[in-house]
N, C-alpha and C. Protein backbone atom coordinates (compact mmCIF):
# COMPACT_ATOMS: atom_id res chain seq x y z
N UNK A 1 -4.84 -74.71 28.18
CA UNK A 1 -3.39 -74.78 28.34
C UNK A 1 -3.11 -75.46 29.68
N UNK A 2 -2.37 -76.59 29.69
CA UNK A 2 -2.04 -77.07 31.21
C UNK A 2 -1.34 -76.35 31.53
N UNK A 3 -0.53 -76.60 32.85
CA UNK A 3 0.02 -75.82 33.88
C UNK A 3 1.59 -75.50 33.52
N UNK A 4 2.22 -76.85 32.70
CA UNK A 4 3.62 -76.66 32.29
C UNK A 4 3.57 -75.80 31.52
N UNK A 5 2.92 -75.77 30.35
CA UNK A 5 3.12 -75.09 29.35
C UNK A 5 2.20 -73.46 29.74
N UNK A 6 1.56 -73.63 30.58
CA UNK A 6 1.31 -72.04 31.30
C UNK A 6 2.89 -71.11 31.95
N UNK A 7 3.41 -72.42 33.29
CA UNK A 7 4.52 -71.54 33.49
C UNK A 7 5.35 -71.50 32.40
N UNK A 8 5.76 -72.39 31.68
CA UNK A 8 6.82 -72.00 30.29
C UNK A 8 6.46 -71.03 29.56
N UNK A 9 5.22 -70.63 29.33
CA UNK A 9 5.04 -69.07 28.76
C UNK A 9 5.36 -67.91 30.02
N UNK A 10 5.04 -68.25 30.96
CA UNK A 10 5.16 -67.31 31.88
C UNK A 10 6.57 -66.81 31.75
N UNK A 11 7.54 -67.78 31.76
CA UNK A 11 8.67 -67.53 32.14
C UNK A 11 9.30 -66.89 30.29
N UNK A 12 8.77 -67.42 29.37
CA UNK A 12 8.90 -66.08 28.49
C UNK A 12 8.45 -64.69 28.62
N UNK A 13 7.25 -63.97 28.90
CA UNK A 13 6.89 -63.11 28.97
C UNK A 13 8.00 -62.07 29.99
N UNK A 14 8.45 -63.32 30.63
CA UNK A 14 9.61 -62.92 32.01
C UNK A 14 10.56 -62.39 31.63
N UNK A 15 10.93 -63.27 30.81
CA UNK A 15 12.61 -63.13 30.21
C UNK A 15 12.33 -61.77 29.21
N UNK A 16 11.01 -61.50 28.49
CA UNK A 16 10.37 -60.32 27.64
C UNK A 16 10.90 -59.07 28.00
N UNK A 17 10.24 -58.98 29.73
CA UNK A 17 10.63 -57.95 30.25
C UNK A 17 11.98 -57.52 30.68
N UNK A 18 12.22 -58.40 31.38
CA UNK A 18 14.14 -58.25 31.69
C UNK A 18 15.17 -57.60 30.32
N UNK A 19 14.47 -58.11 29.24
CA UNK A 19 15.15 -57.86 28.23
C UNK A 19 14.86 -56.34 27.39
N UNK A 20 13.52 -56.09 27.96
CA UNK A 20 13.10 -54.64 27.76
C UNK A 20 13.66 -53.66 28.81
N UNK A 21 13.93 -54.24 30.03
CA UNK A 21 14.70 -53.10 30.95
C UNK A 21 16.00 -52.91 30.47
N UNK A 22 16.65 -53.94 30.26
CA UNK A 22 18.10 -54.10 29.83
C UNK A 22 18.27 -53.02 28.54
N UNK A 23 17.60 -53.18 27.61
CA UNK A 23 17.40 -52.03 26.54
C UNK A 23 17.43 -50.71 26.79
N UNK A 24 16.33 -50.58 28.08
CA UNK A 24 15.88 -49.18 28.59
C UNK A 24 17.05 -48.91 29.01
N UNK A 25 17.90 -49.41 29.98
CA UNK A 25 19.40 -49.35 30.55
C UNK A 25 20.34 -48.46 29.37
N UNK A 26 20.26 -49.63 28.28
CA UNK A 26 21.64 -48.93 27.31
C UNK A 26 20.93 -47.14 26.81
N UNK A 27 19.47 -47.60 26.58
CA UNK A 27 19.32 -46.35 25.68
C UNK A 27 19.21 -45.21 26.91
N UNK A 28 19.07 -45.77 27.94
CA UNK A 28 19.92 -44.44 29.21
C UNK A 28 20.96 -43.53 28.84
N UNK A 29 21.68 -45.15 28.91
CA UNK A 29 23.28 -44.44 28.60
C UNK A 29 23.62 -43.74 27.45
N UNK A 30 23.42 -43.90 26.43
CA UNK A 30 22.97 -43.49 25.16
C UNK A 30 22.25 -41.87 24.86
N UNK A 31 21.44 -41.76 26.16
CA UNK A 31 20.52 -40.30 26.29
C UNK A 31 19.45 -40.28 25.20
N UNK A 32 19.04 -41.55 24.92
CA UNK A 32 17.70 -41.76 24.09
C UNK A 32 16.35 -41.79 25.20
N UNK A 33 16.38 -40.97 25.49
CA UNK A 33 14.65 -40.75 26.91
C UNK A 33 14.02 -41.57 26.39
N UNK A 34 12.91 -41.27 24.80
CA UNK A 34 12.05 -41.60 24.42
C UNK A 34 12.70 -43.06 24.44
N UNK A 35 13.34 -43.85 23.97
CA UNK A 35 13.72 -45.45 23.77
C UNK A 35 13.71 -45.74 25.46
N UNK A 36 14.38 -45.02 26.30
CA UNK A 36 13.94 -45.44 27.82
C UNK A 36 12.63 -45.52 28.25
N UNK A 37 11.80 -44.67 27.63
CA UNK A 37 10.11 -44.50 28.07
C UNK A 37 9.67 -45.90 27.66
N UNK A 38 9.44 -45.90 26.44
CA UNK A 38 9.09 -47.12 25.76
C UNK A 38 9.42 -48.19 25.82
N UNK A 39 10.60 -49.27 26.54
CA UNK A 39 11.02 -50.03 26.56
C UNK A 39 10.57 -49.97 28.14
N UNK A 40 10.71 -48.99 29.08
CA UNK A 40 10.56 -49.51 30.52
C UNK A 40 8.91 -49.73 30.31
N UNK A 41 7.72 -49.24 29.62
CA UNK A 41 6.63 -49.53 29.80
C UNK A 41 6.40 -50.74 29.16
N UNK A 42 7.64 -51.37 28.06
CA UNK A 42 6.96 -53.01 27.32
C UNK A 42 7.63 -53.72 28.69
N UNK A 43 8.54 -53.10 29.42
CA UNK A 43 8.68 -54.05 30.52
C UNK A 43 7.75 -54.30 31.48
N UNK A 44 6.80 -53.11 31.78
CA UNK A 44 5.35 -53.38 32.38
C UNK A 44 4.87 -54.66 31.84
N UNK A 45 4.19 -53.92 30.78
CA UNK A 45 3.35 -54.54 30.03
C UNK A 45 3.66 -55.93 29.84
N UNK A 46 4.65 -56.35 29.37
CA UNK A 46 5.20 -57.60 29.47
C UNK A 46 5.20 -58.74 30.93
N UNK A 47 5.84 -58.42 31.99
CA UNK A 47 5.69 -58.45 32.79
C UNK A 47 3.82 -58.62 33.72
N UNK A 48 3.19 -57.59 33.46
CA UNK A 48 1.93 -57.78 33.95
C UNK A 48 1.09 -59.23 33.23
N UNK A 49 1.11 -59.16 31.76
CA UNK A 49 1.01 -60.15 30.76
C UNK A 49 0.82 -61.56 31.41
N UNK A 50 2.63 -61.73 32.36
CA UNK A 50 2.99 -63.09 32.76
C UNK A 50 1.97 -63.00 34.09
N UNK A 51 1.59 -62.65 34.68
CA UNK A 51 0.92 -62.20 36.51
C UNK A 51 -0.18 -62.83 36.16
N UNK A 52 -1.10 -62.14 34.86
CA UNK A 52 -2.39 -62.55 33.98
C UNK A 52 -2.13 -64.00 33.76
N UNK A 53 -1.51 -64.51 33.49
CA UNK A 53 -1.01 -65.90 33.09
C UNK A 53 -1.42 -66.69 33.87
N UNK A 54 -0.77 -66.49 35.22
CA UNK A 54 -1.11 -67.40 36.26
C UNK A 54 -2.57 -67.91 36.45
N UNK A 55 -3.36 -66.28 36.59
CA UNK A 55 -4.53 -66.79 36.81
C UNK A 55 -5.44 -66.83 35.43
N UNK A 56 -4.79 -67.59 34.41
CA UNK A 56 -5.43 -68.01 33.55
C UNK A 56 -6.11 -67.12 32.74
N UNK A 57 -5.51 -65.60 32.46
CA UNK A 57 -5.96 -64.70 32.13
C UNK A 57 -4.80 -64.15 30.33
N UNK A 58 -5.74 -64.24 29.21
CA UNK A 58 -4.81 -63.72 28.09
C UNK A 58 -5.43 -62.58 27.59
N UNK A 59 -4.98 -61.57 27.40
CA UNK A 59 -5.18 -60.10 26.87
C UNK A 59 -4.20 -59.98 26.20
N UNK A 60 -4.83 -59.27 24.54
CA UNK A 60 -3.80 -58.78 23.64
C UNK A 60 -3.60 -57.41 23.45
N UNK A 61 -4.60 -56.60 23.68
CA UNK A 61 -4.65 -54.93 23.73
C UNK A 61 -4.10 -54.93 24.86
N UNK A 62 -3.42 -53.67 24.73
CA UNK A 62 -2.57 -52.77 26.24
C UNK A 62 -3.85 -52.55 26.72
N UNK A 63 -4.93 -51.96 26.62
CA UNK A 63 -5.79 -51.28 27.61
C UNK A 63 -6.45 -52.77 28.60
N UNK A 64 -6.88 -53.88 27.60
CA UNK A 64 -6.78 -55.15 28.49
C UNK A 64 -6.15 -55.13 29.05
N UNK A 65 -4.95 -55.50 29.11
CA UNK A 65 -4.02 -56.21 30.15
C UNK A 65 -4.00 -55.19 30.94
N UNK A 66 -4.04 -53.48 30.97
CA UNK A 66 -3.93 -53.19 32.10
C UNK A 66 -5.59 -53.08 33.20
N UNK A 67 -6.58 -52.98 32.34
CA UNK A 67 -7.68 -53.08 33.05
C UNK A 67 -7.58 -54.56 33.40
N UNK A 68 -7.34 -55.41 32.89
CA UNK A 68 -7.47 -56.83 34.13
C UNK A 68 -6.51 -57.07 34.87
N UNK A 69 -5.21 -56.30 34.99
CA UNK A 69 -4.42 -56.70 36.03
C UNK A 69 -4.71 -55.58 36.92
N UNK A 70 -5.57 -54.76 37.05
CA UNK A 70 -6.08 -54.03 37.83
C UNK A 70 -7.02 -54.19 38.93
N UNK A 71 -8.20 -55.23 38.03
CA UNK A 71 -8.91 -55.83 38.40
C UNK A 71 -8.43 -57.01 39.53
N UNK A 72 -7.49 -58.04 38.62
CA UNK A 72 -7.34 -58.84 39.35
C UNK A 72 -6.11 -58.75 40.59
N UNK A 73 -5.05 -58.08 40.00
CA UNK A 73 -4.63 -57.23 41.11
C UNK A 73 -4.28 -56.45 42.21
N UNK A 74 -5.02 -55.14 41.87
CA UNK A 74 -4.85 -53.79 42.47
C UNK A 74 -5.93 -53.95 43.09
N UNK A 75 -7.08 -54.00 42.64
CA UNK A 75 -8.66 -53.86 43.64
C UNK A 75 -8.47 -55.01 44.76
N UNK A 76 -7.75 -56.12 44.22
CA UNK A 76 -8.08 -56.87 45.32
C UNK A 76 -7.19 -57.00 46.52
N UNK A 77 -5.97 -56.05 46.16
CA UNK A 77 -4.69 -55.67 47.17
C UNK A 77 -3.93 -56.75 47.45
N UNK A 78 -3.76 -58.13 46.13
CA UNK A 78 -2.59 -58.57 45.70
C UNK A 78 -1.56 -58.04 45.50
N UNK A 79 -1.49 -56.75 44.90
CA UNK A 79 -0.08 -55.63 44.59
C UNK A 79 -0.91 -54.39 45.57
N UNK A 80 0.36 -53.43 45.17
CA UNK A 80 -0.18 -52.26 46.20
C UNK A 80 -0.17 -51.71 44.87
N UNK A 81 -1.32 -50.82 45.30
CA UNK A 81 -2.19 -49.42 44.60
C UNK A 81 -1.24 -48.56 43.71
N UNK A 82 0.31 -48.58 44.66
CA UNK A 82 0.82 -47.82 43.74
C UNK A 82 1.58 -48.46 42.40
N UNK A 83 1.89 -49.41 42.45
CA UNK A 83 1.82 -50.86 41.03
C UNK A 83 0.59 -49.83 39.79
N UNK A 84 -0.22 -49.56 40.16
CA UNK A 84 -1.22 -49.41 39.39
C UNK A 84 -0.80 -47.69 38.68
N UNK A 85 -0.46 -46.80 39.71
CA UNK A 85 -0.08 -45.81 39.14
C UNK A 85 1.21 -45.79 38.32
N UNK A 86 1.93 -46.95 38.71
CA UNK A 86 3.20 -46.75 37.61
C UNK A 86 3.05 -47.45 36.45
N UNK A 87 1.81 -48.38 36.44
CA UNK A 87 1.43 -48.90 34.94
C UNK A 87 1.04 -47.32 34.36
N UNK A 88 -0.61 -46.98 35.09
CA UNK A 88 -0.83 -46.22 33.65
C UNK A 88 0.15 -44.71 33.64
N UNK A 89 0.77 -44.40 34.64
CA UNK A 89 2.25 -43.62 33.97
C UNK A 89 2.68 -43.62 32.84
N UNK A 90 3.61 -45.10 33.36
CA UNK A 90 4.12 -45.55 31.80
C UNK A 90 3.51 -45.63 31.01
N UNK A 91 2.18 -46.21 30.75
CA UNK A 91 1.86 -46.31 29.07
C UNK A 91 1.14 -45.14 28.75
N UNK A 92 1.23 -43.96 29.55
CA UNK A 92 0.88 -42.67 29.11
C UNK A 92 1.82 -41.77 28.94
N UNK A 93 3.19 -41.72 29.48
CA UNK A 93 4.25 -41.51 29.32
C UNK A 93 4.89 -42.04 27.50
N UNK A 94 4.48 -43.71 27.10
CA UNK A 94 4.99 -44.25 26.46
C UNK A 94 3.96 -44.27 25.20
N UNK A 95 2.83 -43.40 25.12
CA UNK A 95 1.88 -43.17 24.30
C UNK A 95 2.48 -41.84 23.51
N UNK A 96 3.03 -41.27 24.57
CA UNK A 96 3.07 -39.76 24.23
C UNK A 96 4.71 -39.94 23.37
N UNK A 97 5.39 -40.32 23.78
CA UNK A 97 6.62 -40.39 23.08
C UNK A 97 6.54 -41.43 21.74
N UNK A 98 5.24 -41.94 21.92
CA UNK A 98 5.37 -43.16 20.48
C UNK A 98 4.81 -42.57 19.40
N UNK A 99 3.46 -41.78 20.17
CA UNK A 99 2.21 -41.21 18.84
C UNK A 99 2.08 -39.26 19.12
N UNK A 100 2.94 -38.83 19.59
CA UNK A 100 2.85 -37.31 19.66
C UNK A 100 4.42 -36.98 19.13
N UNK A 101 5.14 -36.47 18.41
CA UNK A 101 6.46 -36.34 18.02
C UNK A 101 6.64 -34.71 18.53
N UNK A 102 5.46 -34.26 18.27
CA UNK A 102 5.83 -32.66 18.84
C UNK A 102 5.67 -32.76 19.97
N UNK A 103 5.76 -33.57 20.92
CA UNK A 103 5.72 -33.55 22.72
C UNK A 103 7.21 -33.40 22.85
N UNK A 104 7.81 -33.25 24.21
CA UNK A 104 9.50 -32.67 24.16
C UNK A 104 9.83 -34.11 24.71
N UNK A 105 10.77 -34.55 24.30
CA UNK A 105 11.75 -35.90 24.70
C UNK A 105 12.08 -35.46 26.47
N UNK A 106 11.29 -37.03 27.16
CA UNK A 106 11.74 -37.01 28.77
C UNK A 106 13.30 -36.42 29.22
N UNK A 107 13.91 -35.77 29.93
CA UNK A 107 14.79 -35.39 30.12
C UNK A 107 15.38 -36.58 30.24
N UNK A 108 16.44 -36.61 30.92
CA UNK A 108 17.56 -37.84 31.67
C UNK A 108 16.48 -38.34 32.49
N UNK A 109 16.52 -37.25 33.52
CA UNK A 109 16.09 -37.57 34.68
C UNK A 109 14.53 -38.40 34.78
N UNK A 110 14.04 -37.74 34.07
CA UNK A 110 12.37 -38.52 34.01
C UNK A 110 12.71 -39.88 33.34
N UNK A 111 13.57 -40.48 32.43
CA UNK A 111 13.94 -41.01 31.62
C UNK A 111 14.29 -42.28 33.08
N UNK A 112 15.40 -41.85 33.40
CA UNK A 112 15.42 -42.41 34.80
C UNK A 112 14.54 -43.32 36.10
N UNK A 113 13.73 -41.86 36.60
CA UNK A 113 12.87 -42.28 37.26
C UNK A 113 11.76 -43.30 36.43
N UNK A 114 11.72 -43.44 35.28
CA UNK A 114 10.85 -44.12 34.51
C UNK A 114 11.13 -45.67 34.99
N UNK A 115 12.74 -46.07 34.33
CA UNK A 115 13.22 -47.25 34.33
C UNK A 115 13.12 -47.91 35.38
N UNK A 116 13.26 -46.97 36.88
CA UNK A 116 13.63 -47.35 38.45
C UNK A 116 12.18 -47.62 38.91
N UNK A 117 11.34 -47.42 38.35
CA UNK A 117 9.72 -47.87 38.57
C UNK A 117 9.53 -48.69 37.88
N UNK A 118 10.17 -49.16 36.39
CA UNK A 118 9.76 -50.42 35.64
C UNK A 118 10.33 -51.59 36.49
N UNK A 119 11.71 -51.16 36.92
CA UNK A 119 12.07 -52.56 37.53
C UNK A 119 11.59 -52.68 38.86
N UNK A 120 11.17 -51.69 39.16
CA UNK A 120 10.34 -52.32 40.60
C UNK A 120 8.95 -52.92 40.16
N UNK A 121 8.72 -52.38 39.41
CA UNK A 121 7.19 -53.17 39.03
C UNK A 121 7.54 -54.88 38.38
N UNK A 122 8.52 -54.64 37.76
CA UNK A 122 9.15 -56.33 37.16
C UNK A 122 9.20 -57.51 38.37
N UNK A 123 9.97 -56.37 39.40
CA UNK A 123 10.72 -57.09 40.62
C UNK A 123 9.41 -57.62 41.64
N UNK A 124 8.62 -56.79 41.85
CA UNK A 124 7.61 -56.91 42.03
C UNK A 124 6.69 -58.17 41.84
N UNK A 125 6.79 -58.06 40.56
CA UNK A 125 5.86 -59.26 39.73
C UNK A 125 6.70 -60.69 39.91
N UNK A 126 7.85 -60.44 40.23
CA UNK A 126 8.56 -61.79 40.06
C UNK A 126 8.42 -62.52 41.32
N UNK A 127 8.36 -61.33 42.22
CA UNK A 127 8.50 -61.93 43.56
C UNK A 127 7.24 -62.61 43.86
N UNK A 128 5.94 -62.03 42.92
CA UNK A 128 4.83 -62.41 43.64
C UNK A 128 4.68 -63.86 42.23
N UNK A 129 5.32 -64.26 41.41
CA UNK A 129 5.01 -65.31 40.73
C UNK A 129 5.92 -66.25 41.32
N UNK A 130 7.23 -66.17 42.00
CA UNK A 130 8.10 -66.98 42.77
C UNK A 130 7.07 -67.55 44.21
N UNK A 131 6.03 -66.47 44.73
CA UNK A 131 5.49 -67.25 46.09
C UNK A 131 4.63 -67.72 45.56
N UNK A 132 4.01 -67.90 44.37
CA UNK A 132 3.18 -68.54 44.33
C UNK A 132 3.29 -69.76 43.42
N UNK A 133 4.39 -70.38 43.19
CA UNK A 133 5.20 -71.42 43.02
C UNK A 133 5.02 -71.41 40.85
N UNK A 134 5.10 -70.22 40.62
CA UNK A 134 4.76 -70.37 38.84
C UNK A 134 6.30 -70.29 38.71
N UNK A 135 7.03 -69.35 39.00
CA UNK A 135 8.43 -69.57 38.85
C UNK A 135 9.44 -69.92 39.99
N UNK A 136 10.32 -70.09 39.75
CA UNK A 136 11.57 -70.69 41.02
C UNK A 136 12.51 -69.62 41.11
């Protein structure tokens, strides 16, 4: 894949996530926890996806993408350490509300704190694909 058509996916995977927080947002308001869990972790996931991109990295399983953006990442203290705890949060948070039905629906509040860590992890990711000239 050349480089245009690398950042032009990037900047989908981008727009992926924004559009998964935005979701997580309404189903806030809404008082759907579980639709907030799940949508702030495809905003991870999504998001990490595009980071992988840059350095020429494609993973289709969740447990990929988060073991190589860990790797390439977190170990090497590109992101901070705690990036890493709010991935596997979320997709353990967003496991439990997808494939356990008898687990109890996140309150508001966890529901909350969920979203306010997805978009820092988004915000995060954007800032570090803006310095390194993949997006503008």
């Amino acid at each position: 894949m050349d480089r245009q058509a690398r950042i032009d996916l990037i900047k989908l995977w981008l727009e992926k996530a924004r559009d998964d927080l935005a979701t997580a947002e309404d189903d806030l308001k809404l008082n759907h926890t579980r639709g907030v869990v799940n949508r702030s972790y495809y905003g991870i996931f999504h998001a990490a996806t595009a980071a992988l991109l840059w350095h020429g990295e494609e993973r289709v399983k969740h447990s990929g993408v988060q073991s190589t953006f860990g790797e390439l990442f977190i170990t090497t203290g590109i992101f901070e350490p705690d990036l890493g705890r709010i991935y596997t949060r979320a997709r353990k948070e967003r496991e439990e509300v997808d494939y356990k039905p008898a687990s109890p629906a996140p309150t508001p509040e966890q529901a909350s704190t969920r979203l306010d860590e997805s978009r820092r992890f988004v915000a995060r990711i954007e800032q570090y694909l803006r310095e390194v000239g993949a997006i503008e």
